[in-house]
PDB file of N, CA and C in Angstrom:
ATOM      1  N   UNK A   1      77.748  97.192  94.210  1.00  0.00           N
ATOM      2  CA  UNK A   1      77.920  97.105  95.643  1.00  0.00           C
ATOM      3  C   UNK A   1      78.472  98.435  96.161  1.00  0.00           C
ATOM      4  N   UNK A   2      77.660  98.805  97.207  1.00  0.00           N
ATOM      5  CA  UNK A   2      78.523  99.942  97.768  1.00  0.00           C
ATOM      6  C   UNK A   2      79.600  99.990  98.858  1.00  0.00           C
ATOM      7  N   UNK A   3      79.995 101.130  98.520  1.00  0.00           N
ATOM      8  CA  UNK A   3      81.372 100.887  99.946  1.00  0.00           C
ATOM      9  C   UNK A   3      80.921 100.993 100.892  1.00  0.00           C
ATOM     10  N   UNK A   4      81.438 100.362 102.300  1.00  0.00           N
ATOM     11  CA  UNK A   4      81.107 100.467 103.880  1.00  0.00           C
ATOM     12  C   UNK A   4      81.804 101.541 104.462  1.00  0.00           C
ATOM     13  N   UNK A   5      81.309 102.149 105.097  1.00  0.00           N
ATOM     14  CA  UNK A   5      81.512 103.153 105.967  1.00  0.00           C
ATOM     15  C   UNK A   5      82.913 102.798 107.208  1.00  0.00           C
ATOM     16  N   UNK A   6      82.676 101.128 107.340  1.00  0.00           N
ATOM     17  CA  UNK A   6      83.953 100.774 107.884  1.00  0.00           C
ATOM     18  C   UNK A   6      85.238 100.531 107.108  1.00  0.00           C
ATOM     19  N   UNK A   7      85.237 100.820 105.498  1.00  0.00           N
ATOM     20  CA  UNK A   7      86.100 100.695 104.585  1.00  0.00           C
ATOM     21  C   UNK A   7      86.706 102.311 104.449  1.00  0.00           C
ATOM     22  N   UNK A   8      85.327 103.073 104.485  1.00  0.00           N
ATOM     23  CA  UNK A   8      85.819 104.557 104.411  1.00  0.00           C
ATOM     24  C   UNK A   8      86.763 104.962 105.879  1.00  0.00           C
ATOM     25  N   UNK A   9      86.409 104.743 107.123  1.00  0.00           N
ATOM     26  CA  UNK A   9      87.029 104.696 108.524  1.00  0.00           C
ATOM     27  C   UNK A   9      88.647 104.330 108.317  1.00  0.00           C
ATOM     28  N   UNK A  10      88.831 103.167 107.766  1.00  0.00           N
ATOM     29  CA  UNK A  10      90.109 102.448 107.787  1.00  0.00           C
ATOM     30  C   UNK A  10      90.786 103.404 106.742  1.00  0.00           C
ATOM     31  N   UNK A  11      90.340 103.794 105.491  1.00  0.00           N
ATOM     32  CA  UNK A  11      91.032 104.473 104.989  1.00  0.00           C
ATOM     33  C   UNK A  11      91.454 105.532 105.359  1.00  0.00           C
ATOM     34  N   UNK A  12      90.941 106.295 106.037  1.00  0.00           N
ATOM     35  CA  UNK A  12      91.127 107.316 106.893  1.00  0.00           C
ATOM     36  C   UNK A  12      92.353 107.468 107.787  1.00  0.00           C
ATOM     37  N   UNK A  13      91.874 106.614 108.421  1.00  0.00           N
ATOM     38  CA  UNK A  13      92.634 106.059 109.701  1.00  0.00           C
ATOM     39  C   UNK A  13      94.522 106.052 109.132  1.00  0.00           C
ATOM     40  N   UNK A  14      94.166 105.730 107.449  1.00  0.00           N
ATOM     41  CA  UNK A  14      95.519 105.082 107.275  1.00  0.00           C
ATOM     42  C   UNK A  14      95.759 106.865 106.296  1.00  0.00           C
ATOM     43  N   UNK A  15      95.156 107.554 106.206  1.00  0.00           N
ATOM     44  CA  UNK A  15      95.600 109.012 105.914  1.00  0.00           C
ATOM     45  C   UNK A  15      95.689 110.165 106.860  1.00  0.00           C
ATOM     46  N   UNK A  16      96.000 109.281 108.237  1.00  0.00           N
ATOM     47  CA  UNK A  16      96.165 110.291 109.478  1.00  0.00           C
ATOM     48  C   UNK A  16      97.092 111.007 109.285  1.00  0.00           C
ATOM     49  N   UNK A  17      98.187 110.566 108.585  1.00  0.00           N
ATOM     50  CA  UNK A  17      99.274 111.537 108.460  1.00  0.00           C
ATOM     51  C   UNK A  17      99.657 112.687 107.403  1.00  0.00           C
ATOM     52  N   UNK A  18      98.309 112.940 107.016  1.00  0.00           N
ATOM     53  CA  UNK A  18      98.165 114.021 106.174  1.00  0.00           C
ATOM     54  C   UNK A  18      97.259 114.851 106.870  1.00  0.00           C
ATOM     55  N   UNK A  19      97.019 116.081 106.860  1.00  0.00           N
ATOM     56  CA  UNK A  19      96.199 116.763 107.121  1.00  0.00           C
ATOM     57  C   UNK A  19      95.312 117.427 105.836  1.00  0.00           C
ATOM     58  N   UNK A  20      93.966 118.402 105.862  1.00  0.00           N
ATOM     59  CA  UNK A  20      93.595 118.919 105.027  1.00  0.00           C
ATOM     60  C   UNK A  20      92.629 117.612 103.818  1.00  0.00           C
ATOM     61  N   UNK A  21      92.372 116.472 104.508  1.00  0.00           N
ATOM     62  CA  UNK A  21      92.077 115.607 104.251  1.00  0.00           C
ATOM     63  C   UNK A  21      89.888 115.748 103.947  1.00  0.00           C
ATOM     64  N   UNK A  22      89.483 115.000 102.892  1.00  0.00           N
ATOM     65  CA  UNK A  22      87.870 115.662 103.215  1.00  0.00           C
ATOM     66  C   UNK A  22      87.391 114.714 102.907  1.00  0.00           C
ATOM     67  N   UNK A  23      86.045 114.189 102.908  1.00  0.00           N
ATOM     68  CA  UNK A  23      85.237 112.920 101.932  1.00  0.00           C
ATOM     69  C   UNK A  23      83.877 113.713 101.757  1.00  0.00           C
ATOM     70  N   UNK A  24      83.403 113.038 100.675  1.00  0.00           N
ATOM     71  CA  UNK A  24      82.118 113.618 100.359  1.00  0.00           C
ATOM     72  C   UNK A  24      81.570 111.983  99.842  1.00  0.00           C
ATOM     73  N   UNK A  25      80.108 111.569 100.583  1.00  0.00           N
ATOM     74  CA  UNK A  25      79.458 110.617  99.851  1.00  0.00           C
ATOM     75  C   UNK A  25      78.623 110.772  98.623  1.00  0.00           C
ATOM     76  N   UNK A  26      78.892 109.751  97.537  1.00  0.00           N
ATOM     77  CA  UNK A  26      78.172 110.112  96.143  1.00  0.00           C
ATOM     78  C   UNK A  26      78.057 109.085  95.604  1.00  0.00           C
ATOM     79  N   UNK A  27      76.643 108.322  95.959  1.00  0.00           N
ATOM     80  CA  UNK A  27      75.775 107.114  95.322  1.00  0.00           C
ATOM     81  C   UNK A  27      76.056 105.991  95.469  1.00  0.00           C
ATOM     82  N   UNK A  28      76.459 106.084  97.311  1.00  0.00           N
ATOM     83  CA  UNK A  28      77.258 104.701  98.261  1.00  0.00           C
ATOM     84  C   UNK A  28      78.164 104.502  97.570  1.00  0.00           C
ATOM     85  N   UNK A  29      79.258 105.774  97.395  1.00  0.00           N
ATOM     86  CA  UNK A  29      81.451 105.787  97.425  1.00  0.00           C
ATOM     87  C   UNK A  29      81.196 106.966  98.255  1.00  0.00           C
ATOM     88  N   UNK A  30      82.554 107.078  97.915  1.00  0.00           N
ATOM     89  CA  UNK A  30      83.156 108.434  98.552  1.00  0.00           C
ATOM     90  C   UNK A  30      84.071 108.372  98.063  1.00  0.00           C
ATOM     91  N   UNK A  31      83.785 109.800  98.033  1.00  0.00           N
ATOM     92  CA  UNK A  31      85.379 111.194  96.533  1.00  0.00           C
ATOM     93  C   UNK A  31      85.985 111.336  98.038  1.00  0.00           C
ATOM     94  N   UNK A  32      87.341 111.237  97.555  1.00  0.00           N
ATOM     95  CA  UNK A  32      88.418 111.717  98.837  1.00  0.00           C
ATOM     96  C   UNK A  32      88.948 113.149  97.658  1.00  0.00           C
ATOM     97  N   UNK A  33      89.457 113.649  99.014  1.00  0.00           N
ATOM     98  CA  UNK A  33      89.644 114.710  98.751  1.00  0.00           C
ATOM     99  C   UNK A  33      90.797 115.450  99.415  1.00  0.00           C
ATOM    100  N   UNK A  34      92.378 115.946  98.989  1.00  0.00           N
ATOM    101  CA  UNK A  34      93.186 116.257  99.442  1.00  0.00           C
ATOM    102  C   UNK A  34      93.334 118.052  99.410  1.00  0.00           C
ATOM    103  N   UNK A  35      93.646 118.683 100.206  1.00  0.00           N
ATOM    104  CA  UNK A  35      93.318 119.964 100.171  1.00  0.00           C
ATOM    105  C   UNK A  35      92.643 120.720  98.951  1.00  0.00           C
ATOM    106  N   UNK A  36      91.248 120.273  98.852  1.00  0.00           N
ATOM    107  CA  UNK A  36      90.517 120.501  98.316  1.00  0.00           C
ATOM    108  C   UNK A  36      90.197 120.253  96.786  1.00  0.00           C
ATOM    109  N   UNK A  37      91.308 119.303  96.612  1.00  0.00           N
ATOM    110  CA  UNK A  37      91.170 118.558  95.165  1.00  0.00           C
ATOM    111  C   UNK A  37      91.098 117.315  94.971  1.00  0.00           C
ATOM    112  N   UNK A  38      90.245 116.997  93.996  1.00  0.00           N
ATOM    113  CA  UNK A  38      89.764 115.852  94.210  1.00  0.00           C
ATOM    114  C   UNK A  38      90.931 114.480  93.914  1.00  0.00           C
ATOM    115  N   UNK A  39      91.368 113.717  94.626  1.00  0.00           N
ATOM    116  CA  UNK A  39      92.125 113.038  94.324  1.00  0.00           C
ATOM    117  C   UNK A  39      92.097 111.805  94.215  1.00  0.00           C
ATOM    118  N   UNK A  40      90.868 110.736  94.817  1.00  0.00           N
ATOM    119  CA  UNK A  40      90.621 109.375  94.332  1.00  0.00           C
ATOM    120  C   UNK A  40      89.079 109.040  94.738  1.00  0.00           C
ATOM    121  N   UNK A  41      88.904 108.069  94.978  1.00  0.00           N
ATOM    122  CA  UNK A  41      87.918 107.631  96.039  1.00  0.00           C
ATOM    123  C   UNK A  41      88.108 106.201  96.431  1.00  0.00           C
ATOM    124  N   UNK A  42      86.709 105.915  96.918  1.00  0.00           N
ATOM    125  CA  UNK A  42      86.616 104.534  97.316  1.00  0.00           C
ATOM    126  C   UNK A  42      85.138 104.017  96.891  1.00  0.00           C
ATOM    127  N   UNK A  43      85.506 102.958  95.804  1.00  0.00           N
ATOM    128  CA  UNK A  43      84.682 102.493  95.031  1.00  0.00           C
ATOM    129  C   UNK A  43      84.394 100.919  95.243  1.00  0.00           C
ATOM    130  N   UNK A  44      83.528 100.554  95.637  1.00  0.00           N
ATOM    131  CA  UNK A  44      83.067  98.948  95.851  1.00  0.00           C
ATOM    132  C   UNK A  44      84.361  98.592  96.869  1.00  0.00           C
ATOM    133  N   UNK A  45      84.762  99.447  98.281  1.00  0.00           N
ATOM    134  CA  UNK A  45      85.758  99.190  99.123  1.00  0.00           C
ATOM    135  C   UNK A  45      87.014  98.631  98.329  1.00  0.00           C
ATOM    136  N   UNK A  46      87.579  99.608  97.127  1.00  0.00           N
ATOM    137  CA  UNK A  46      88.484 100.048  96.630  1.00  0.00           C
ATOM    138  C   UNK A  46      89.275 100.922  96.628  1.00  0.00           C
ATOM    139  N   UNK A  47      90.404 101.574  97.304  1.00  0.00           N
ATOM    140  CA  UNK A  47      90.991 102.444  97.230  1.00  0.00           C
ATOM    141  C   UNK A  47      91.277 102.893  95.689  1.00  0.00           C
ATOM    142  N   UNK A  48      90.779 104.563  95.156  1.00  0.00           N
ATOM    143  CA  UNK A  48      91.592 104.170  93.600  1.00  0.00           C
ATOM    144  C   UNK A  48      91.884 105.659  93.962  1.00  0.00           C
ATOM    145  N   UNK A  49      93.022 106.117  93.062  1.00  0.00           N
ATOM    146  CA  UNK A  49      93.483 107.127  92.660  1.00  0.00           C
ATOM    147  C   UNK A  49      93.775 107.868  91.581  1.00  0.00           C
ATOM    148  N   UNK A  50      93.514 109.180  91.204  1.00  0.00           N
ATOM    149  CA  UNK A  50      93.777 109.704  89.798  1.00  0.00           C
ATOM    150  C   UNK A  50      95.020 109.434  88.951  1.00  0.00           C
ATOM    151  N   UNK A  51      94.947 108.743  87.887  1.00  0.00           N
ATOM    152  CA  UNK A  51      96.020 108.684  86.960  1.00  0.00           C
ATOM    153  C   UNK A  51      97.008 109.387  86.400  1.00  0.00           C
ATOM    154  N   UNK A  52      97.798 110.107  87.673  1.00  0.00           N
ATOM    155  CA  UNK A  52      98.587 111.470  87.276  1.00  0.00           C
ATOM    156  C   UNK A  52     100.132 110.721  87.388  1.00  0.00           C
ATOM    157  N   UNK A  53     100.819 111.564  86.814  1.00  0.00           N
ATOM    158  CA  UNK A  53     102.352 111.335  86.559  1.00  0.00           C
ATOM    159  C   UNK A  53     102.747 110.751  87.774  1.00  0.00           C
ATOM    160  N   UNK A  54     102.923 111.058  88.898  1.00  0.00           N
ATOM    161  CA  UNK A  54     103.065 111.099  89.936  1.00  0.00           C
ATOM    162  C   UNK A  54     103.144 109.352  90.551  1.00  0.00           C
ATOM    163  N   UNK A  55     101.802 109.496  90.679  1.00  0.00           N
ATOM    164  CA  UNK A  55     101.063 108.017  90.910  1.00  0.00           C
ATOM    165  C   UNK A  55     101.588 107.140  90.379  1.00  0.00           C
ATOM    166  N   UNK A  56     101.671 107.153  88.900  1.00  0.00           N
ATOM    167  CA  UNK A  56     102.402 106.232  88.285  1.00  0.00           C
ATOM    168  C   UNK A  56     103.710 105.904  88.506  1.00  0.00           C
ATOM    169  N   UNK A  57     104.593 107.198  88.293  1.00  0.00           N
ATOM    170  CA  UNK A  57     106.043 107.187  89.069  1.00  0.00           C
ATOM    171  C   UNK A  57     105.931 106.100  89.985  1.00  0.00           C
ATOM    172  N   UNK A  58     105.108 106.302  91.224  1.00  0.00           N
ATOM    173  CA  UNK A  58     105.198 106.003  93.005  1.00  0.00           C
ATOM    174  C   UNK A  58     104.641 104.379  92.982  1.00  0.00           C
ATOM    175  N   UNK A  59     103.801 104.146  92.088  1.00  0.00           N
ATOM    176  CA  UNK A  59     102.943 102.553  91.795  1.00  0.00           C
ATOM    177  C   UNK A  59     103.083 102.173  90.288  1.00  0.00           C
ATOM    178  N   UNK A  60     104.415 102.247  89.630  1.00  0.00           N
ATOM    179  CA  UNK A  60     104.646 101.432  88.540  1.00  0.00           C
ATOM    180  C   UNK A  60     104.109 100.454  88.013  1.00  0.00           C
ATOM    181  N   UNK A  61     103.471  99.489  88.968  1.00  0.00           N
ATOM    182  CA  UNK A  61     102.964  97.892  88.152  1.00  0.00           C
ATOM    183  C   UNK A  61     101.458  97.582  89.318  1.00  0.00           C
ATOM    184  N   UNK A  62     100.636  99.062  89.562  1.00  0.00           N
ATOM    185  CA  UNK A  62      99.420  99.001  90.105  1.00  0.00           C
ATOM    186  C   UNK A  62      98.617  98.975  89.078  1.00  0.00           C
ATOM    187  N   UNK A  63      97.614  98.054  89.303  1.00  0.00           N
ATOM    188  CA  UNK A  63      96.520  97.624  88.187  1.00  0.00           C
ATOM    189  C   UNK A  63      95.833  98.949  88.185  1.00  0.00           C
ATOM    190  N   UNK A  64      94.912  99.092  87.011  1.00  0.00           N
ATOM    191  CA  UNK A  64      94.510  99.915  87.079  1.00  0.00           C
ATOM    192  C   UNK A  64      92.797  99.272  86.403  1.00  0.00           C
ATOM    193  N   UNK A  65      92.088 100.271  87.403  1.00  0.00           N
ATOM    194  CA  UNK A  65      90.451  99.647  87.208  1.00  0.00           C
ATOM    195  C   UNK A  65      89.692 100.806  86.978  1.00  0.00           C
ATOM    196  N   UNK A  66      88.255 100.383  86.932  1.00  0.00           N
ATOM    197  CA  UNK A  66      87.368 101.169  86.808  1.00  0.00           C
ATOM    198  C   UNK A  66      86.701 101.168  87.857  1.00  0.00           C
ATOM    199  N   UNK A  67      86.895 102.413  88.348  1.00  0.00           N
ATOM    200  CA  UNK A  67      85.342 102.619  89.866  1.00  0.00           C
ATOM    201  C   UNK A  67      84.077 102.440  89.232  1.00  0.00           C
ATOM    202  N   UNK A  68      83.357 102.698  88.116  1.00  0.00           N
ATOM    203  CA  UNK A  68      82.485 102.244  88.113  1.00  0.00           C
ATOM    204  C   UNK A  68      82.140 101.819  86.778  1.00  0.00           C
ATOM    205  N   UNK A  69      81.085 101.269  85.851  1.00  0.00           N
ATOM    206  CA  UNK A  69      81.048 101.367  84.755  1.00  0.00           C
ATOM    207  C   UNK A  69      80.841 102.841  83.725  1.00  0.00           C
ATOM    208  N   UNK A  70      81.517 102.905  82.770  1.00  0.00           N
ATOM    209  CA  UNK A  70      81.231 104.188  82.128  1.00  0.00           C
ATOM    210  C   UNK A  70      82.164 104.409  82.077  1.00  0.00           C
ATOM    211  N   UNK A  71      83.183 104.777  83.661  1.00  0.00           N
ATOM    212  CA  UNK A  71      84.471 105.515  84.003  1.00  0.00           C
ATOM    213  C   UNK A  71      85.892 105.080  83.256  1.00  0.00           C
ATOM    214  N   UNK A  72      86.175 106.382  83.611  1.00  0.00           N
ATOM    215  CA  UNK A  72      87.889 106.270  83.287  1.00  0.00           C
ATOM    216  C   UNK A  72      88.291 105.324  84.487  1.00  0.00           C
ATOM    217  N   UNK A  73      89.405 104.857  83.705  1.00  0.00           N
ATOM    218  CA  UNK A  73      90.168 103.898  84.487  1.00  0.00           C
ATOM    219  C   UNK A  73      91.319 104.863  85.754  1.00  0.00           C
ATOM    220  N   UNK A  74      91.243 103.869  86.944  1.00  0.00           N
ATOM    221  CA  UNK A  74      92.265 104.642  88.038  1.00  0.00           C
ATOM    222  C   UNK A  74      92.890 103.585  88.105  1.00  0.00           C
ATOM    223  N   UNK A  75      93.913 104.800  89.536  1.00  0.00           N
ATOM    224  CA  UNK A  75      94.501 103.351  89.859  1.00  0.00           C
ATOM    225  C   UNK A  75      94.338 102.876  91.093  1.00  0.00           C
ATOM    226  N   UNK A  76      94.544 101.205  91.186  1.00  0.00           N
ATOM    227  CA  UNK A  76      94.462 100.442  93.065  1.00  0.00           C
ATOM    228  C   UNK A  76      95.370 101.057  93.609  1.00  0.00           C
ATOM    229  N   UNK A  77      95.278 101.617  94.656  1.00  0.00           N
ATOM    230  CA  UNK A  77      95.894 101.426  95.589  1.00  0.00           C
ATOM    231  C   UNK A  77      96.306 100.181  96.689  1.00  0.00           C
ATOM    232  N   UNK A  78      97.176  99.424  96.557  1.00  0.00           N
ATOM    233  CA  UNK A  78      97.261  98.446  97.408  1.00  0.00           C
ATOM    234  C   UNK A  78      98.429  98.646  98.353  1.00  0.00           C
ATOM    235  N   UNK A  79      99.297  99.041  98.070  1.00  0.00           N
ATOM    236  CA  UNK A  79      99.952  99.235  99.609  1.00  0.00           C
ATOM    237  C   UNK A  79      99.099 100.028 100.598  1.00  0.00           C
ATOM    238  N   UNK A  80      97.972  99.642 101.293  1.00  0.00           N
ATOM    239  CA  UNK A  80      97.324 100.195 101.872  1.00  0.00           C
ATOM    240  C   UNK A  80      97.537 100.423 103.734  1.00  0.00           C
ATOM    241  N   UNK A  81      98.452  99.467 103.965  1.00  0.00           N
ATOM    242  CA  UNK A  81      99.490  99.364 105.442  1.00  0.00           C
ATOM    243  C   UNK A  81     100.294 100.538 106.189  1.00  0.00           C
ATOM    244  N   UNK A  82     100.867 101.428 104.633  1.00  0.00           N
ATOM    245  CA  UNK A  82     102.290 102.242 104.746  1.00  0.00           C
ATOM    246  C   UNK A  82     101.313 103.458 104.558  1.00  0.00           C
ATOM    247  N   UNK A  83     101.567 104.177 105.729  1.00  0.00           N
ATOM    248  CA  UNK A  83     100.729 105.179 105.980  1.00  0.00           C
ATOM    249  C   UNK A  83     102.190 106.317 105.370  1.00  0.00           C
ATOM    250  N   UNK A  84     103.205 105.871 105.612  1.00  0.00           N
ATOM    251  CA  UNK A  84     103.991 107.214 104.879  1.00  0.00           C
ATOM    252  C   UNK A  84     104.000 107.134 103.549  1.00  0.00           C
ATOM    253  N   UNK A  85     104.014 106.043 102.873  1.00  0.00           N
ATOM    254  CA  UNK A  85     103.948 106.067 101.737  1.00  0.00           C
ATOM    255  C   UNK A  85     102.682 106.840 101.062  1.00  0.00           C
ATOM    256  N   UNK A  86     101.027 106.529 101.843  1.00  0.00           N
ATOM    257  CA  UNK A  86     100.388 106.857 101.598  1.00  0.00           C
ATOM    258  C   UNK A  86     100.323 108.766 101.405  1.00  0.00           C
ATOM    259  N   UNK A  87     100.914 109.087 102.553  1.00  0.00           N
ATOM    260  CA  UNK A  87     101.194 110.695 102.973  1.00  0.00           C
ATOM    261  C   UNK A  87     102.485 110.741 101.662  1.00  0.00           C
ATOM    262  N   UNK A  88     103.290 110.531 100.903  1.00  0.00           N
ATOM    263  CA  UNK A  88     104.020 110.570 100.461  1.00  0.00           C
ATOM    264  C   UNK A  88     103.206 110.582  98.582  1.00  0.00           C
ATOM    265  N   UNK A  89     102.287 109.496  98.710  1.00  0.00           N
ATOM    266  CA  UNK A  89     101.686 109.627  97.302  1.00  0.00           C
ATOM    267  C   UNK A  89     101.072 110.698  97.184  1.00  0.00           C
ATOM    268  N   UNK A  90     100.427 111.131  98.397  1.00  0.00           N
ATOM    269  CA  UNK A  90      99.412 112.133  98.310  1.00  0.00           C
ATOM    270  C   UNK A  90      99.925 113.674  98.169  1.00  0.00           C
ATOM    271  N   UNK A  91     100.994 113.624  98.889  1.00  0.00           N
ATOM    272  CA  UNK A  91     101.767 114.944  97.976  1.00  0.00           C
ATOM    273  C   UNK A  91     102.275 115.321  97.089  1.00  0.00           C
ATOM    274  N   UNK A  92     102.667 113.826  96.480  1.00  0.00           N
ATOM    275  CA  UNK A  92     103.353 114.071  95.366  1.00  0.00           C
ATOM    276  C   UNK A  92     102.190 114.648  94.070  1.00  0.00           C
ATOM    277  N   UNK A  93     101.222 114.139  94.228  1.00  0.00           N
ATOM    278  CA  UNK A  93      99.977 114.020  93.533  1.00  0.00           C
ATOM    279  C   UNK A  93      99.268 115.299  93.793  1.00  0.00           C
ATOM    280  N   UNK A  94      99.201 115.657  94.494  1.00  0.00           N
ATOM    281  CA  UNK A  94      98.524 117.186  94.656  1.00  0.00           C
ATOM    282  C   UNK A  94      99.183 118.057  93.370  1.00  0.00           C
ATOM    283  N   UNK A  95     100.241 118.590  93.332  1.00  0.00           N
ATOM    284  CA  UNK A  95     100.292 119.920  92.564  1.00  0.00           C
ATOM    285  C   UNK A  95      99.810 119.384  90.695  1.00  0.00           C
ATOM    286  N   UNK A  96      99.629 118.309  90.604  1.00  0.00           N
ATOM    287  CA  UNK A  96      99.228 117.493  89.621  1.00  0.00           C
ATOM    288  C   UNK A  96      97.874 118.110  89.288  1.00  0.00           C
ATOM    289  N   UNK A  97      96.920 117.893  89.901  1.00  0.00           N
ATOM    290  CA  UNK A  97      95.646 117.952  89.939  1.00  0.00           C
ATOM    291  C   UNK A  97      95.166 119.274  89.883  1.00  0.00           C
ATOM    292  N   UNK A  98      93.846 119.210  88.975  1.00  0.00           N
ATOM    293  CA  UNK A  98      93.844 120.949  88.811  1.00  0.00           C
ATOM    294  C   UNK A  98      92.322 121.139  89.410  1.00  0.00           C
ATOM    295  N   UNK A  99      92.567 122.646  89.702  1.00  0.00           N
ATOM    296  CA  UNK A  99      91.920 123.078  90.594  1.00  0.00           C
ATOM    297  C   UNK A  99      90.886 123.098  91.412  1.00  0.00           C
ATOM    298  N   UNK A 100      90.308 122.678  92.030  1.00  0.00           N
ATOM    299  CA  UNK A 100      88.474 122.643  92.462  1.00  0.00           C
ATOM    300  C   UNK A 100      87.876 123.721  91.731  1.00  0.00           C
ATOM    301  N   UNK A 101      87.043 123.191  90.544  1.00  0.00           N
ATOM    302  CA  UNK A 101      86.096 124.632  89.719  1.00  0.00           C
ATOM    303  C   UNK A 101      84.767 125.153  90.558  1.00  0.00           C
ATOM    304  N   UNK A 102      85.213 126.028  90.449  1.00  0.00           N
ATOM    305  CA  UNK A 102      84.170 127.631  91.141  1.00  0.00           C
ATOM    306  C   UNK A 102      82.561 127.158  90.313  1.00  0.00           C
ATOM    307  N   UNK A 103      81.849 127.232  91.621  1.00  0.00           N
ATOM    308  CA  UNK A 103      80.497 126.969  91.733  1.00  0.00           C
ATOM    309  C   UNK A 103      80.260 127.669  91.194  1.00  0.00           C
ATOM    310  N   UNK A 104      79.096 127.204  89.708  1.00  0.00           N
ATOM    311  CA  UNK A 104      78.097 128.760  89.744  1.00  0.00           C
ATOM    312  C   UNK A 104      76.948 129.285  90.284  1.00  0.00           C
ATOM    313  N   UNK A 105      76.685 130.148  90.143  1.00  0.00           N
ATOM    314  CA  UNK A 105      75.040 130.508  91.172  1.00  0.00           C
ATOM    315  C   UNK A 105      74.593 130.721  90.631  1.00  0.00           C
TER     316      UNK A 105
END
């Protein structure tokens, strides 16, 4: 099943308080993207996020799933209400994540 575009909206909506924010669609999801690194998506209107120190710290006893088959496991996001919290995971989680790799030509 793919995600809705009104699932991608709401998520959004609830990462207003971040800036530097991006989405890219890829095979009905979408990779979110925090100043330019990739940091979760939204899978079958799932919020998930990369499995970094951080995350875990901030969501101790968040299930953790698979966006799709094949994949590494992430994690739910379910406090999905608390927009500071959300702005709060998302920074913590940035310097975590390594770099966007350079296109080749």
């Amino acid at each position: 099943m793919a995600s809705s575009k009104e699932y991608l909206d709401y998520v959004l909506e609830q990462l207003s308080e971040l800036d530097d924010i991006a989405t890219r669609a890829m095979m009905g999801e979408f990779i979110i993207y925090y100043k330019g690194k990739v940091i979760g998506g939204i899978y079958d209107n799932r919020f998930l996020v990369k499995p970094v120190k951080a995350a875990k710290e901030l969501m101790p006893d968040a299930p953790m799933e698979l966006p799709y088959e094949g994949a590494k496991p992430m994690i739910l996001v379910e406090n999905m209400e608390d927009r500071v919290f959300l702005a709060e995971l998302f920074r913590a989680m940035e310097p975590e994540l390594p770099a966007p790799k350079k296109k080749k030509r």
